[in-house]
PDB file of N, CA and C in Angstrom:
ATOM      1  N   UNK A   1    -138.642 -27.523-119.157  1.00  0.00           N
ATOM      2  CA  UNK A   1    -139.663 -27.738-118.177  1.00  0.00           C
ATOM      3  C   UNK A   1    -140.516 -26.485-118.106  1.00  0.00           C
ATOM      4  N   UNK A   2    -141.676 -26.432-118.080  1.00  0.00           N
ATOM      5  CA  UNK A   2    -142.638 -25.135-118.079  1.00  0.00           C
ATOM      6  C   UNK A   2    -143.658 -25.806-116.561  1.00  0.00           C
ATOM      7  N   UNK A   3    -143.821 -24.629-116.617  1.00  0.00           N
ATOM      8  CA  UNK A   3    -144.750 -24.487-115.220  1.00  0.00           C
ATOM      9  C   UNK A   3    -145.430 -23.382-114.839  1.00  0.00           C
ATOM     10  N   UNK A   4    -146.628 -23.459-114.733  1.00  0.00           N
ATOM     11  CA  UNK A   4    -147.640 -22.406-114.353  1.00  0.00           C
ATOM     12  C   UNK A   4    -148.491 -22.486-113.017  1.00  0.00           C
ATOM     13  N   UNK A   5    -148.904 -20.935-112.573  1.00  0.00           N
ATOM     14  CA  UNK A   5    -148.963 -20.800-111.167  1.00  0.00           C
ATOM     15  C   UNK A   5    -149.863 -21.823-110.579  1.00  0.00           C
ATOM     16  N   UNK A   6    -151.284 -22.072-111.280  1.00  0.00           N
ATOM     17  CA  UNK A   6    -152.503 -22.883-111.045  1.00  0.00           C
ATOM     18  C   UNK A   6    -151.591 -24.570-111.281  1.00  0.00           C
ATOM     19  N   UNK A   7    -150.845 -24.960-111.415  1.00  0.00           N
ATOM     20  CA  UNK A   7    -150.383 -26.192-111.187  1.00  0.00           C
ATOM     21  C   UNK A   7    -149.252 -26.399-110.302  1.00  0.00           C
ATOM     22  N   UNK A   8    -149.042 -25.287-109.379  1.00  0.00           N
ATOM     23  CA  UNK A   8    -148.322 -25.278-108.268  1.00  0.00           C
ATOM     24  C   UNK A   8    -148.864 -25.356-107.038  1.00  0.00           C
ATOM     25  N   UNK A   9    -148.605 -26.931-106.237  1.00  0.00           N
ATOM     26  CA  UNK A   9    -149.397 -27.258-105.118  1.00  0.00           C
ATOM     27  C   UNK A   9    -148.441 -27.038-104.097  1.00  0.00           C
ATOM     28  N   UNK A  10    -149.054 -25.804-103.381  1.00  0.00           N
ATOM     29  CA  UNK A  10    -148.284 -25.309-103.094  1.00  0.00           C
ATOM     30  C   UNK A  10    -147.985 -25.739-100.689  1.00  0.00           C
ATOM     31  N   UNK A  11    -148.819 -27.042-100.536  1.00  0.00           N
ATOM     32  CA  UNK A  11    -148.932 -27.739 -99.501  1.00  0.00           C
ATOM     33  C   UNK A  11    -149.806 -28.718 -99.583  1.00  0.00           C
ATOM     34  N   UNK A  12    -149.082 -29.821 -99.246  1.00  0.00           N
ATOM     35  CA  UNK A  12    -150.281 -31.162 -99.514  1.00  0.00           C
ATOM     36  C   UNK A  12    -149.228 -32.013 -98.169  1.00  0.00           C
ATOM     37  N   UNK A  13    -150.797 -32.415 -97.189  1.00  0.00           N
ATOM     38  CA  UNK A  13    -150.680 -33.112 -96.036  1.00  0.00           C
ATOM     39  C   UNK A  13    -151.383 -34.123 -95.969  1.00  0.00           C
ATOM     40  N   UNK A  14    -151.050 -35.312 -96.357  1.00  0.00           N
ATOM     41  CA  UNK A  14    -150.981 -36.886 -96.284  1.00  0.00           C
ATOM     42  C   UNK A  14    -150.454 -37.068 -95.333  1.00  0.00           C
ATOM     43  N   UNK A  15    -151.188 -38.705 -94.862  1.00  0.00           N
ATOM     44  CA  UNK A  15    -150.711 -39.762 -93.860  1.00  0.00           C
ATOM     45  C   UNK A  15    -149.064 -39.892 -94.367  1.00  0.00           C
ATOM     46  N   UNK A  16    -148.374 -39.756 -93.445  1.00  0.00           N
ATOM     47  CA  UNK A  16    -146.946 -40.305 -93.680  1.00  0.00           C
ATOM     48  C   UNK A  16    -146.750 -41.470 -93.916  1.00  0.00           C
ATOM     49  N   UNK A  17    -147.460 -42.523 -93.911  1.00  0.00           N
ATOM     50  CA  UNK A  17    -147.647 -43.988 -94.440  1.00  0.00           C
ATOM     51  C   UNK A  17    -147.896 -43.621 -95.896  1.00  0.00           C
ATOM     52  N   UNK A  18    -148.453 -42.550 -96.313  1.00  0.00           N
ATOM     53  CA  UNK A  18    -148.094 -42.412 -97.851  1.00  0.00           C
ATOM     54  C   UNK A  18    -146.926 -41.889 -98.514  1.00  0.00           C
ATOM     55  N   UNK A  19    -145.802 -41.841 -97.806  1.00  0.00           N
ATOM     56  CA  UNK A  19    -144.561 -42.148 -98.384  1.00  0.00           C
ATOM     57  C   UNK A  19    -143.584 -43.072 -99.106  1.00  0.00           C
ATOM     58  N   UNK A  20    -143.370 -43.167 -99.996  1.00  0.00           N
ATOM     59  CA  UNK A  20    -142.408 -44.190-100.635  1.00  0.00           C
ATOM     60  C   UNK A  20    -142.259 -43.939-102.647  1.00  0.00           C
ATOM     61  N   UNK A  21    -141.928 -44.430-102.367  1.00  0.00           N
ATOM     62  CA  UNK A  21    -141.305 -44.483-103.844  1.00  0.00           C
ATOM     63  C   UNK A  21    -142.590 -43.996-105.137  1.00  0.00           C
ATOM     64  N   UNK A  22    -143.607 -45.018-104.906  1.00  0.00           N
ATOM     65  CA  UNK A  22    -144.305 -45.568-105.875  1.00  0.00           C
ATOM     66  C   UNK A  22    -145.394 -44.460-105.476  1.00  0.00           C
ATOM     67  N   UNK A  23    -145.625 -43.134-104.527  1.00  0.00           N
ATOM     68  CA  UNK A  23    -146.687 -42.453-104.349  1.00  0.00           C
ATOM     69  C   UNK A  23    -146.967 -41.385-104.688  1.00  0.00           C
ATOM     70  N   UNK A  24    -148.235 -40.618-104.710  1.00  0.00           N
ATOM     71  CA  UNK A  24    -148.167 -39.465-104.708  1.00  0.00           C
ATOM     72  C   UNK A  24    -147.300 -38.202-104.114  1.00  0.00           C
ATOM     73  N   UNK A  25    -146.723 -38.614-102.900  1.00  0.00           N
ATOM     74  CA  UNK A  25    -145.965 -38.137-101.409  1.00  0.00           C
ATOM     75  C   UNK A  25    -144.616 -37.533-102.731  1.00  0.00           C
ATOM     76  N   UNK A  26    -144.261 -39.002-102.857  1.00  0.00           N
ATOM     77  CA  UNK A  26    -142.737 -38.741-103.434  1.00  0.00           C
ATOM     78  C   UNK A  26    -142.746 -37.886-104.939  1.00  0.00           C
ATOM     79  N   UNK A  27    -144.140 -38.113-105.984  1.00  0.00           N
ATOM     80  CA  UNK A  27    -143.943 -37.870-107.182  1.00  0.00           C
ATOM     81  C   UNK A  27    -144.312 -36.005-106.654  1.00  0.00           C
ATOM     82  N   UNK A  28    -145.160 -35.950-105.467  1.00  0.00           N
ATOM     83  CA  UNK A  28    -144.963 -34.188-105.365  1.00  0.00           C
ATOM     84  C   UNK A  28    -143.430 -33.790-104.911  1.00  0.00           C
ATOM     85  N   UNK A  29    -142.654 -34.351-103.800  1.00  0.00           N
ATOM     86  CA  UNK A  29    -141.471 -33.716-103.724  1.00  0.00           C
ATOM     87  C   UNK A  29    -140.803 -33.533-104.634  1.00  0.00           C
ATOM     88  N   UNK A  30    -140.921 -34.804-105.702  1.00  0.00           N
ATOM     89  CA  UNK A  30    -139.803 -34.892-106.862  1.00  0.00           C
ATOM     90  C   UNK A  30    -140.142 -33.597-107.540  1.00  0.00           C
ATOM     91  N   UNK A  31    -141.442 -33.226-107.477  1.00  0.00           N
ATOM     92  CA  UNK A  31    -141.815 -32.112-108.901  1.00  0.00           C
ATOM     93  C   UNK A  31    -141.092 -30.938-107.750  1.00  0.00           C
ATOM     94  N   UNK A  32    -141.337 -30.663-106.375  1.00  0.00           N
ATOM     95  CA  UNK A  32    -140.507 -29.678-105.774  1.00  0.00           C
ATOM     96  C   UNK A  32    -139.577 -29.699-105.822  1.00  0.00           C
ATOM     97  N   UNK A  33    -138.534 -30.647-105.860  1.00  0.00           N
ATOM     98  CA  UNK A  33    -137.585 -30.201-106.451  1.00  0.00           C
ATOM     99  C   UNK A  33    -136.795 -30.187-107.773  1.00  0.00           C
ATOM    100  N   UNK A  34    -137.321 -30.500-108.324  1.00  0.00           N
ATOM    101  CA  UNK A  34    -137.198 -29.650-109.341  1.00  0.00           C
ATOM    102  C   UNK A  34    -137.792 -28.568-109.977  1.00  0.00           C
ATOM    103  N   UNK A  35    -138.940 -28.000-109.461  1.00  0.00           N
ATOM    104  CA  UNK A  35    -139.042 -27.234-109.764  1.00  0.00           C
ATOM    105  C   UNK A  35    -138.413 -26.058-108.824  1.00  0.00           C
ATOM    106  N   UNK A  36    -137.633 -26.008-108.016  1.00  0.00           N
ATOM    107  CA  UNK A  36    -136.700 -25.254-107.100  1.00  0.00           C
ATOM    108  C   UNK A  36    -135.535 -25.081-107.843  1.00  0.00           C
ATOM    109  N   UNK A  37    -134.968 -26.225-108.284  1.00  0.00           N
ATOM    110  CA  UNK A  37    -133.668 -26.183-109.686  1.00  0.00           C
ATOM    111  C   UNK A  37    -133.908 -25.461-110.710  1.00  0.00           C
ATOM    112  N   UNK A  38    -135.561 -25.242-111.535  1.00  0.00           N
ATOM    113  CA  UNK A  38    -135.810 -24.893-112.643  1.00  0.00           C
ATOM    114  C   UNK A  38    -135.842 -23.063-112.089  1.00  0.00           C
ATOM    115  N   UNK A  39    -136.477 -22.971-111.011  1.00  0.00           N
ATOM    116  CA  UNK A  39    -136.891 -21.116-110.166  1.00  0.00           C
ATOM    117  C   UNK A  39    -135.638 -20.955-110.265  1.00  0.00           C
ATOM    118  N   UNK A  40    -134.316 -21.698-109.501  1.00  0.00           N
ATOM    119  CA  UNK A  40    -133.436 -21.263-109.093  1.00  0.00           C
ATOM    120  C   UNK A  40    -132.207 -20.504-110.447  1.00  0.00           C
ATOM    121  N   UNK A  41    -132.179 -21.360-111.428  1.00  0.00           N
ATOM    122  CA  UNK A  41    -131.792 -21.656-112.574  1.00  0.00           C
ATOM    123  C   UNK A  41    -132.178 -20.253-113.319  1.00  0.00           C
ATOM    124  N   UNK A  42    -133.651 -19.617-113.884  1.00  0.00           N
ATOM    125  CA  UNK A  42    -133.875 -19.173-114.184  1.00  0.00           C
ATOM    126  C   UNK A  42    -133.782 -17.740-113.290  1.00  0.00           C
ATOM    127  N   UNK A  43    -133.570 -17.953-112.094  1.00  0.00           N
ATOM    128  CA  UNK A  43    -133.532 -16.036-111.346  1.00  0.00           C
ATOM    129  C   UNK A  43    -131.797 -15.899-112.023  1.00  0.00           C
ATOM    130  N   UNK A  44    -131.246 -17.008-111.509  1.00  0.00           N
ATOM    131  CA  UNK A  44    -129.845 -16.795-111.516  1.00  0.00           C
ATOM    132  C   UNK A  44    -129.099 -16.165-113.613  1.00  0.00           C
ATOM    133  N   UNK A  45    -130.374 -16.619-114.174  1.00  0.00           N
ATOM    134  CA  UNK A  45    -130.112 -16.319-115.779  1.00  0.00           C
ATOM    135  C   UNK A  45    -130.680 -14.963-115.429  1.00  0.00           C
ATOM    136  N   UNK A  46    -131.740 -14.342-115.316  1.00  0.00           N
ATOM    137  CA  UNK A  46    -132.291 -12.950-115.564  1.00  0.00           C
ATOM    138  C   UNK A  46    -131.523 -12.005-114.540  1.00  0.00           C
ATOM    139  N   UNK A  47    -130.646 -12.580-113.506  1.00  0.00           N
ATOM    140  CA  UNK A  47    -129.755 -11.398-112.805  1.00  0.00           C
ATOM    141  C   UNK A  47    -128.918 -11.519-113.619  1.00  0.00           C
ATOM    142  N   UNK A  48    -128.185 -12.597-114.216  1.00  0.00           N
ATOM    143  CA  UNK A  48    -126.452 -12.041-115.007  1.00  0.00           C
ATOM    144  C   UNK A  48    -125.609 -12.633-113.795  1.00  0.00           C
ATOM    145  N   UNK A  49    -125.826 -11.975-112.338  1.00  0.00           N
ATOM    146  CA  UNK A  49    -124.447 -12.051-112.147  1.00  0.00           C
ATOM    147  C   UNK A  49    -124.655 -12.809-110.758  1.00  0.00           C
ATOM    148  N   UNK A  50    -125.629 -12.386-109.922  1.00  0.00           N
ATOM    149  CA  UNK A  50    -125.757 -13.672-108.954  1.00  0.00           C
ATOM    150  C   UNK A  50    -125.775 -14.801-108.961  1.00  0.00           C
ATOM    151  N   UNK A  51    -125.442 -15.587-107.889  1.00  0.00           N
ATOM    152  CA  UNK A  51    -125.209 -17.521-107.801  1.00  0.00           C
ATOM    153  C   UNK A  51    -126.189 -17.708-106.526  1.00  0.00           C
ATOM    154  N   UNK A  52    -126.936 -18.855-106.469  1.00  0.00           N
ATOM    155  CA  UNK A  52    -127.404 -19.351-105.311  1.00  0.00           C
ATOM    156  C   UNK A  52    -126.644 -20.561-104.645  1.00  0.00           C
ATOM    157  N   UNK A  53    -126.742 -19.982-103.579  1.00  0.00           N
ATOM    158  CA  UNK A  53    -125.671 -21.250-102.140  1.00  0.00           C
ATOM    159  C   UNK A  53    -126.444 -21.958-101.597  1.00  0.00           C
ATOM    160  N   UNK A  54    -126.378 -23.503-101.487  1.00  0.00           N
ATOM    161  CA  UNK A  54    -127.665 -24.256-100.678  1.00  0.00           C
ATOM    162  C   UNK A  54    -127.055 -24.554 -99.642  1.00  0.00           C
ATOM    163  N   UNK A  55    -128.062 -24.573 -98.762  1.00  0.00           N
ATOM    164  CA  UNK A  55    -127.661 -25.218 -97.303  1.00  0.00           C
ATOM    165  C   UNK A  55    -128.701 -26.191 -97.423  1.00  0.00           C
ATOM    166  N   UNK A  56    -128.429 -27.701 -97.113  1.00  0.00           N
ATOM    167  CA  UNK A  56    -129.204 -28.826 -97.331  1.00  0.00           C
ATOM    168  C   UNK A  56    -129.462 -28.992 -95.393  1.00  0.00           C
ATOM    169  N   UNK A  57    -130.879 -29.148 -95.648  1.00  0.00           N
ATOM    170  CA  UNK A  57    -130.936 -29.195 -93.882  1.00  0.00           C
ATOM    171  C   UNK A  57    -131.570 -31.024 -93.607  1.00  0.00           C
ATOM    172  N   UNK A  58    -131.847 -31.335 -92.073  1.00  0.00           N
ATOM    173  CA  UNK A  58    -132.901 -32.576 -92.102  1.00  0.00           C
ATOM    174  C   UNK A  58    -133.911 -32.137 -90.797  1.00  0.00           C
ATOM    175  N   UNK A  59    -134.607 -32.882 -91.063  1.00  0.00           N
ATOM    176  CA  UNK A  59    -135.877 -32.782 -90.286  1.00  0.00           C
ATOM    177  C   UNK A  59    -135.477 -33.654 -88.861  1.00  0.00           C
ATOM    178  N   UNK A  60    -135.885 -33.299 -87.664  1.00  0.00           N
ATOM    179  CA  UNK A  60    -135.553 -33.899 -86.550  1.00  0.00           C
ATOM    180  C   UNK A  60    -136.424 -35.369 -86.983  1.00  0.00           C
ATOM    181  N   UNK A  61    -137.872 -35.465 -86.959  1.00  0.00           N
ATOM    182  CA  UNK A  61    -138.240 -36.790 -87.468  1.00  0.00           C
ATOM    183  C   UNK A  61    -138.135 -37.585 -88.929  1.00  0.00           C
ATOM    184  N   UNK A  62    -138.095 -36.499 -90.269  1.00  0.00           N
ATOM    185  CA  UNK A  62    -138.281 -37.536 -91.149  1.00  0.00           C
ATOM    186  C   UNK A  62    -138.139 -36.384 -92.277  1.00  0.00           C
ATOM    187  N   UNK A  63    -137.247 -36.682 -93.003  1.00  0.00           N
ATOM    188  CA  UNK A  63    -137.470 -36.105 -94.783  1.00  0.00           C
ATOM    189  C   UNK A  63    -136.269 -34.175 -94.149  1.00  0.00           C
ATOM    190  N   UNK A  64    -136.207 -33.238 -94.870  1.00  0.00           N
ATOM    191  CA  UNK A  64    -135.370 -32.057 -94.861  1.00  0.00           C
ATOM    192  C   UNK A  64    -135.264 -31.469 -96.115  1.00  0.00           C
ATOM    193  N   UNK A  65    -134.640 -30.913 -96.452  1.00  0.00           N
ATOM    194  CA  UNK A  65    -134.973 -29.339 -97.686  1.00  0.00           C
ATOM    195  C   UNK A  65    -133.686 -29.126 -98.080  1.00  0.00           C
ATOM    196  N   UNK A  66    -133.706 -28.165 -99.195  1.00  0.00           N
ATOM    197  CA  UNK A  66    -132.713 -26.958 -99.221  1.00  0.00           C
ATOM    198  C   UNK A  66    -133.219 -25.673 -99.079  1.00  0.00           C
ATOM    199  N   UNK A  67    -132.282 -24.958 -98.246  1.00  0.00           N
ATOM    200  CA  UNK A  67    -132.543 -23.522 -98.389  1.00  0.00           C
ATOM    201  C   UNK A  67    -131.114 -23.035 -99.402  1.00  0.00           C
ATOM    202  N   UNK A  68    -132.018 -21.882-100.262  1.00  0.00           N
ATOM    203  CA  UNK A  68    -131.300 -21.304-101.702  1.00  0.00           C
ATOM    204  C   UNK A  68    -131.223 -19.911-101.301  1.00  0.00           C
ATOM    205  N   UNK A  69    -130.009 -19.247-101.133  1.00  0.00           N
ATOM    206  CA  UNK A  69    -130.108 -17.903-100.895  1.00  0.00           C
ATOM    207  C   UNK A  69    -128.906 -17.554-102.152  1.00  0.00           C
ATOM    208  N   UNK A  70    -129.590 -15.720-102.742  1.00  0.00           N
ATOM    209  CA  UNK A  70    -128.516 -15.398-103.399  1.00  0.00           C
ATOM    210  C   UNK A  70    -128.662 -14.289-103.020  1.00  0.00           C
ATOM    211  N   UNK A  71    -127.262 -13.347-103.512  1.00  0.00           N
ATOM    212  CA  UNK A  71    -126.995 -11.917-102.591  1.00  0.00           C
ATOM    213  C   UNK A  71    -125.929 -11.371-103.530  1.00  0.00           C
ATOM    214  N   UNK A  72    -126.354 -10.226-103.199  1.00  0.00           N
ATOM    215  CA  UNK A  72    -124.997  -9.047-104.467  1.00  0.00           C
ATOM    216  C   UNK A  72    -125.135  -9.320-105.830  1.00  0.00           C
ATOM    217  N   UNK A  73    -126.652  -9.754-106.103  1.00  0.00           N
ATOM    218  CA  UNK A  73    -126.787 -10.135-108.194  1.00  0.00           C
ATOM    219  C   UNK A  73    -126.421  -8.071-108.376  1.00  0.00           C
ATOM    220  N   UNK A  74    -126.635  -8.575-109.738  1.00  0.00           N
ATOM    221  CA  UNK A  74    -126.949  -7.154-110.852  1.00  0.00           C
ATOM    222  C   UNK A  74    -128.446  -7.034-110.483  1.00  0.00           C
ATOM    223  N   UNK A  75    -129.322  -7.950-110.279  1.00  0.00           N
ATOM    224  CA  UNK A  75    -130.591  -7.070-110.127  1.00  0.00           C
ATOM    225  C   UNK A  75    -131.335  -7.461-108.549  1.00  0.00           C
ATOM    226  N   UNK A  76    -130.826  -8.953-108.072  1.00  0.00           N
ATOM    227  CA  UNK A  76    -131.548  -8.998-106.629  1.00  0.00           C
ATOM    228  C   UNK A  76    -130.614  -9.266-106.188  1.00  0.00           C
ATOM    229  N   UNK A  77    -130.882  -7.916-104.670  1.00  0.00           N
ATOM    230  CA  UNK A  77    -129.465  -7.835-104.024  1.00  0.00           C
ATOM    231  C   UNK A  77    -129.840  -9.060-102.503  1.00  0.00           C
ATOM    232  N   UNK A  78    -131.175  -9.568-102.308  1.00  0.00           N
ATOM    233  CA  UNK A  78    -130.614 -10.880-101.754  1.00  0.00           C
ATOM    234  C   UNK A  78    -132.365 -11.630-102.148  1.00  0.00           C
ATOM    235  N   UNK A  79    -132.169 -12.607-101.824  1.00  0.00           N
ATOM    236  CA  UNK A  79    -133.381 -13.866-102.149  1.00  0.00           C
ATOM    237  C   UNK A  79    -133.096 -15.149-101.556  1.00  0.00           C
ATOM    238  N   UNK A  80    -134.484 -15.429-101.703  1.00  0.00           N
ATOM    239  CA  UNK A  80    -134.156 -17.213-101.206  1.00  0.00           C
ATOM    240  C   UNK A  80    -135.413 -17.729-101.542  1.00  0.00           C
ATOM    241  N   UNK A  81    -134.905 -19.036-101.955  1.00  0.00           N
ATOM    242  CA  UNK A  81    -136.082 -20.377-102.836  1.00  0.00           C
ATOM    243  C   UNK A  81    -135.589 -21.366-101.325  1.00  0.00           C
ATOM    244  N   UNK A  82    -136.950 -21.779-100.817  1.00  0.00           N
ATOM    245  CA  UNK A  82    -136.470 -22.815-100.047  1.00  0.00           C
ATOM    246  C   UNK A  82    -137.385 -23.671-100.430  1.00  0.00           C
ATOM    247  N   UNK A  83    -136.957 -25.011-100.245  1.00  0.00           N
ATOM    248  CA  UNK A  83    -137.902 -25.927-100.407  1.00  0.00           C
ATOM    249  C   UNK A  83    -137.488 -27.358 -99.072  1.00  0.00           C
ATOM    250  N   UNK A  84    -139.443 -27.604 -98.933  1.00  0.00           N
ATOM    251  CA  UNK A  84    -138.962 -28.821 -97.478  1.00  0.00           C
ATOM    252  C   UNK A  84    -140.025 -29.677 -97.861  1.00  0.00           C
ATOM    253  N   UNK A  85    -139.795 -30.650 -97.496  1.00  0.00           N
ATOM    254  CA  UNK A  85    -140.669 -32.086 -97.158  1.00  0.00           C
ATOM    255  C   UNK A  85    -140.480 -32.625 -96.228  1.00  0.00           C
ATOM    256  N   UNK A  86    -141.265 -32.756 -95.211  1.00  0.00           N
ATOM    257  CA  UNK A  86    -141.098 -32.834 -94.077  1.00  0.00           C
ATOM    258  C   UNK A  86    -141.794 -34.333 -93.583  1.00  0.00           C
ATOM    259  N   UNK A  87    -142.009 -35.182 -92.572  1.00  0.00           N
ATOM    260  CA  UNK A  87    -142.854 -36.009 -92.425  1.00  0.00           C
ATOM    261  C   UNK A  87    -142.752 -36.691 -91.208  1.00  0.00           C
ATOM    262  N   UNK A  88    -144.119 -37.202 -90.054  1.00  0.00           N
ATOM    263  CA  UNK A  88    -143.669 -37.884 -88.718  1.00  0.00           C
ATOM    264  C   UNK A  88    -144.917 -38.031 -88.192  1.00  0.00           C
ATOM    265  N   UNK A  89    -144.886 -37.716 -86.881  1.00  0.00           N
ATOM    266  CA  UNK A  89    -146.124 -38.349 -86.064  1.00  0.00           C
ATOM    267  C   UNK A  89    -145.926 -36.635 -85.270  1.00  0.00           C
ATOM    268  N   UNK A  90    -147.316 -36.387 -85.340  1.00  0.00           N
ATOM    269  CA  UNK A  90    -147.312 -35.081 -83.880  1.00  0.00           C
ATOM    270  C   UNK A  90    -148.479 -35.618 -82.776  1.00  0.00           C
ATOM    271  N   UNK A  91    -148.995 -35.222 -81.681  1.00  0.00           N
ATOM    272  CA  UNK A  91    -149.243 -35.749 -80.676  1.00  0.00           C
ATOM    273  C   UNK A  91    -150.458 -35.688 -81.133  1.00  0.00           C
ATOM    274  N   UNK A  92    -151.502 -36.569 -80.639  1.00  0.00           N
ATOM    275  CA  UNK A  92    -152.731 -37.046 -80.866  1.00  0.00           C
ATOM    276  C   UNK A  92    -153.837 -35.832 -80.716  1.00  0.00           C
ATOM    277  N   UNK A  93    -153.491 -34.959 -79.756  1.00  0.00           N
ATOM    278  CA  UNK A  93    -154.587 -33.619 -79.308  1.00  0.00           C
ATOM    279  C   UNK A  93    -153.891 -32.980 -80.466  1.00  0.00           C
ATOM    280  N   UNK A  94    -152.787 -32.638 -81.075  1.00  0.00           N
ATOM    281  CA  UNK A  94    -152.667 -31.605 -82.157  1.00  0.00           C
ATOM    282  C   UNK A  94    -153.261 -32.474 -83.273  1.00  0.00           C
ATOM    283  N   UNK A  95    -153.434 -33.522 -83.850  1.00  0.00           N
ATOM    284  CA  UNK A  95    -153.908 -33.980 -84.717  1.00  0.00           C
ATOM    285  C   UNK A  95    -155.481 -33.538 -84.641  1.00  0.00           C
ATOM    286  N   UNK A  96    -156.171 -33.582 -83.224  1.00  0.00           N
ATOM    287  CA  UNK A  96    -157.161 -34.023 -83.372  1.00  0.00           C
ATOM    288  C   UNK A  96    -157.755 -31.781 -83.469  1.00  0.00           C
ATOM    289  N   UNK A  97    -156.480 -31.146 -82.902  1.00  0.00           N
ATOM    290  CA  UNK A  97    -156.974 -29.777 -83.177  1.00  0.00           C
ATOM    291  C   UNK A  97    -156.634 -29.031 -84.066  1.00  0.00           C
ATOM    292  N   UNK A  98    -156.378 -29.903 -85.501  1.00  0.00           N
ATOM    293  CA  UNK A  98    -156.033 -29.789 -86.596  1.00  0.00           C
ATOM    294  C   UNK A  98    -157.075 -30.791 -87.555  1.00  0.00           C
ATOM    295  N   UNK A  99    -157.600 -31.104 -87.415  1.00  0.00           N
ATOM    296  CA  UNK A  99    -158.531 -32.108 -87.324  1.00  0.00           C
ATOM    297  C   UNK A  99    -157.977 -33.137 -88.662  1.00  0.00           C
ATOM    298  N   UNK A 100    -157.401 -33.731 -88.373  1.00  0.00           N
ATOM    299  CA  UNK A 100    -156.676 -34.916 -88.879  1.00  0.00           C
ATOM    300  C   UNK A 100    -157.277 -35.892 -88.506  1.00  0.00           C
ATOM    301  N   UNK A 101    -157.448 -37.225 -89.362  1.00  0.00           N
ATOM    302  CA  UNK A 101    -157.656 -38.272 -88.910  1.00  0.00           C
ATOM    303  C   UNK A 101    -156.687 -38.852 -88.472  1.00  0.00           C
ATOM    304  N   UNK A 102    -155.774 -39.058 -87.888  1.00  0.00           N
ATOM    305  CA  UNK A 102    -154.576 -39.757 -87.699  1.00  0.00           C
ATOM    306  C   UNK A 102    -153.186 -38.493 -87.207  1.00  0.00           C
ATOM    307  N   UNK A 103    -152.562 -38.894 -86.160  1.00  0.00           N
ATOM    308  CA  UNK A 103    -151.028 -38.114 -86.054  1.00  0.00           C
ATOM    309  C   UNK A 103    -150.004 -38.116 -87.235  1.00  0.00           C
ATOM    310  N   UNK A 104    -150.367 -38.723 -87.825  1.00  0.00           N
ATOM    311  CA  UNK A 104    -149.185 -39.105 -88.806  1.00  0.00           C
ATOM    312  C   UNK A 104    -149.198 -37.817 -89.717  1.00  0.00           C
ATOM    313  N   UNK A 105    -148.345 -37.103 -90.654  1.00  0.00           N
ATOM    314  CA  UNK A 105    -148.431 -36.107 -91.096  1.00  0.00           C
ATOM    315  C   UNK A 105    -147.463 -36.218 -92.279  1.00  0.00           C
ATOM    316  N   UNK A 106    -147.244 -35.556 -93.667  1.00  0.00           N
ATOM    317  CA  UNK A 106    -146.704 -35.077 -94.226  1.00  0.00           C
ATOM    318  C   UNK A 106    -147.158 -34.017 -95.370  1.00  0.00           C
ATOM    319  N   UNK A 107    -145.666 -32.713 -95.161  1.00  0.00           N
ATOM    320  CA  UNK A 107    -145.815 -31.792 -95.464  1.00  0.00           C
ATOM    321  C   UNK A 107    -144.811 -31.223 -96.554  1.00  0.00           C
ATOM    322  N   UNK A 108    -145.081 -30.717 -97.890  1.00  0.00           N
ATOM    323  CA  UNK A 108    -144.019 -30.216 -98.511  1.00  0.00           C
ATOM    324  C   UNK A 108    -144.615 -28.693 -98.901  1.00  0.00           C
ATOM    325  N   UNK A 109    -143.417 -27.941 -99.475  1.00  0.00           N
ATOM    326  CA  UNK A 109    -143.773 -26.458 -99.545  1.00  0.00           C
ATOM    327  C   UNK A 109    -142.467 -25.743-100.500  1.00  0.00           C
ATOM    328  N   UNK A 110    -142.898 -25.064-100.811  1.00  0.00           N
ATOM    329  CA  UNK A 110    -141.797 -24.139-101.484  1.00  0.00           C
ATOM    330  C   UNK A 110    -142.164 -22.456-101.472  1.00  0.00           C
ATOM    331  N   UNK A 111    -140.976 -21.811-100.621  1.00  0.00           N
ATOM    332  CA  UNK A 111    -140.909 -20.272-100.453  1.00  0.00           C
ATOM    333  C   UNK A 111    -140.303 -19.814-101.401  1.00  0.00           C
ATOM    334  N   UNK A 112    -140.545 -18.511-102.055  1.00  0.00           N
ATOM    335  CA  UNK A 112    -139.471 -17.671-102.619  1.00  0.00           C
ATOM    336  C   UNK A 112    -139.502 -16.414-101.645  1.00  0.00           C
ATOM    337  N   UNK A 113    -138.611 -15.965-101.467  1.00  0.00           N
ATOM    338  CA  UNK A 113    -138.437 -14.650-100.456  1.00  0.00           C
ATOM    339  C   UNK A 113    -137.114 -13.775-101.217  1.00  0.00           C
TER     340      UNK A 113
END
């Protein structure tokens, strides 16, 4: 799998009605995660000796992440790849002071720290 910086979207906020299988929504999470497996994969080869631990979380309304932390490598003594997709309804005045057409929301993202 190869991947370069200019084809890393790195937040995309769609109607949450554009969720499902057959959409754009899902074919970006899918590429987040894997491309979180492919980051994760490759730090853990160029330290030698660190492992990353996931904590799989969920979202109070809709969709949740992993957070990837590693600690005590040969070369990074701590890090973290997180990745979330998130998705729901927020209240009509934050939509509208965000200027959304609609409450409905979804959000995916990927940190390295």
């Amino acid at each position: 799998m190869s991947f370069t910086i200019h084809s890393l979207p790195l937040l995309l906020s769609v109607p949450a009605s554009a969720i499902s299988e057959n959409t754009t929504g899902a074919t970006v999470t899918a590429w987040m995660r894997r491309f979180q497996d492919w980051l994760c994969h490759e730090l853990e080869q160029a330290d030698g000796q660190g492992r990353f631990k996931e904590d799989a979380w969920t979202h109070a309304g809709r969709g949740g992440g992993r957070t990837r932390v590693i600690n005590q490598g040969a070369v990074l003594e701590k890090g973290g790849v997180i990745y979330s997709a998130v998705w729901g309804q927020m209240s009509e005045a934050a939509a509208r002071q965000l200027l959304m057409p609609a409450p409905a929301y979804y959000a995916t993202g990927l940190s390295v720290v």
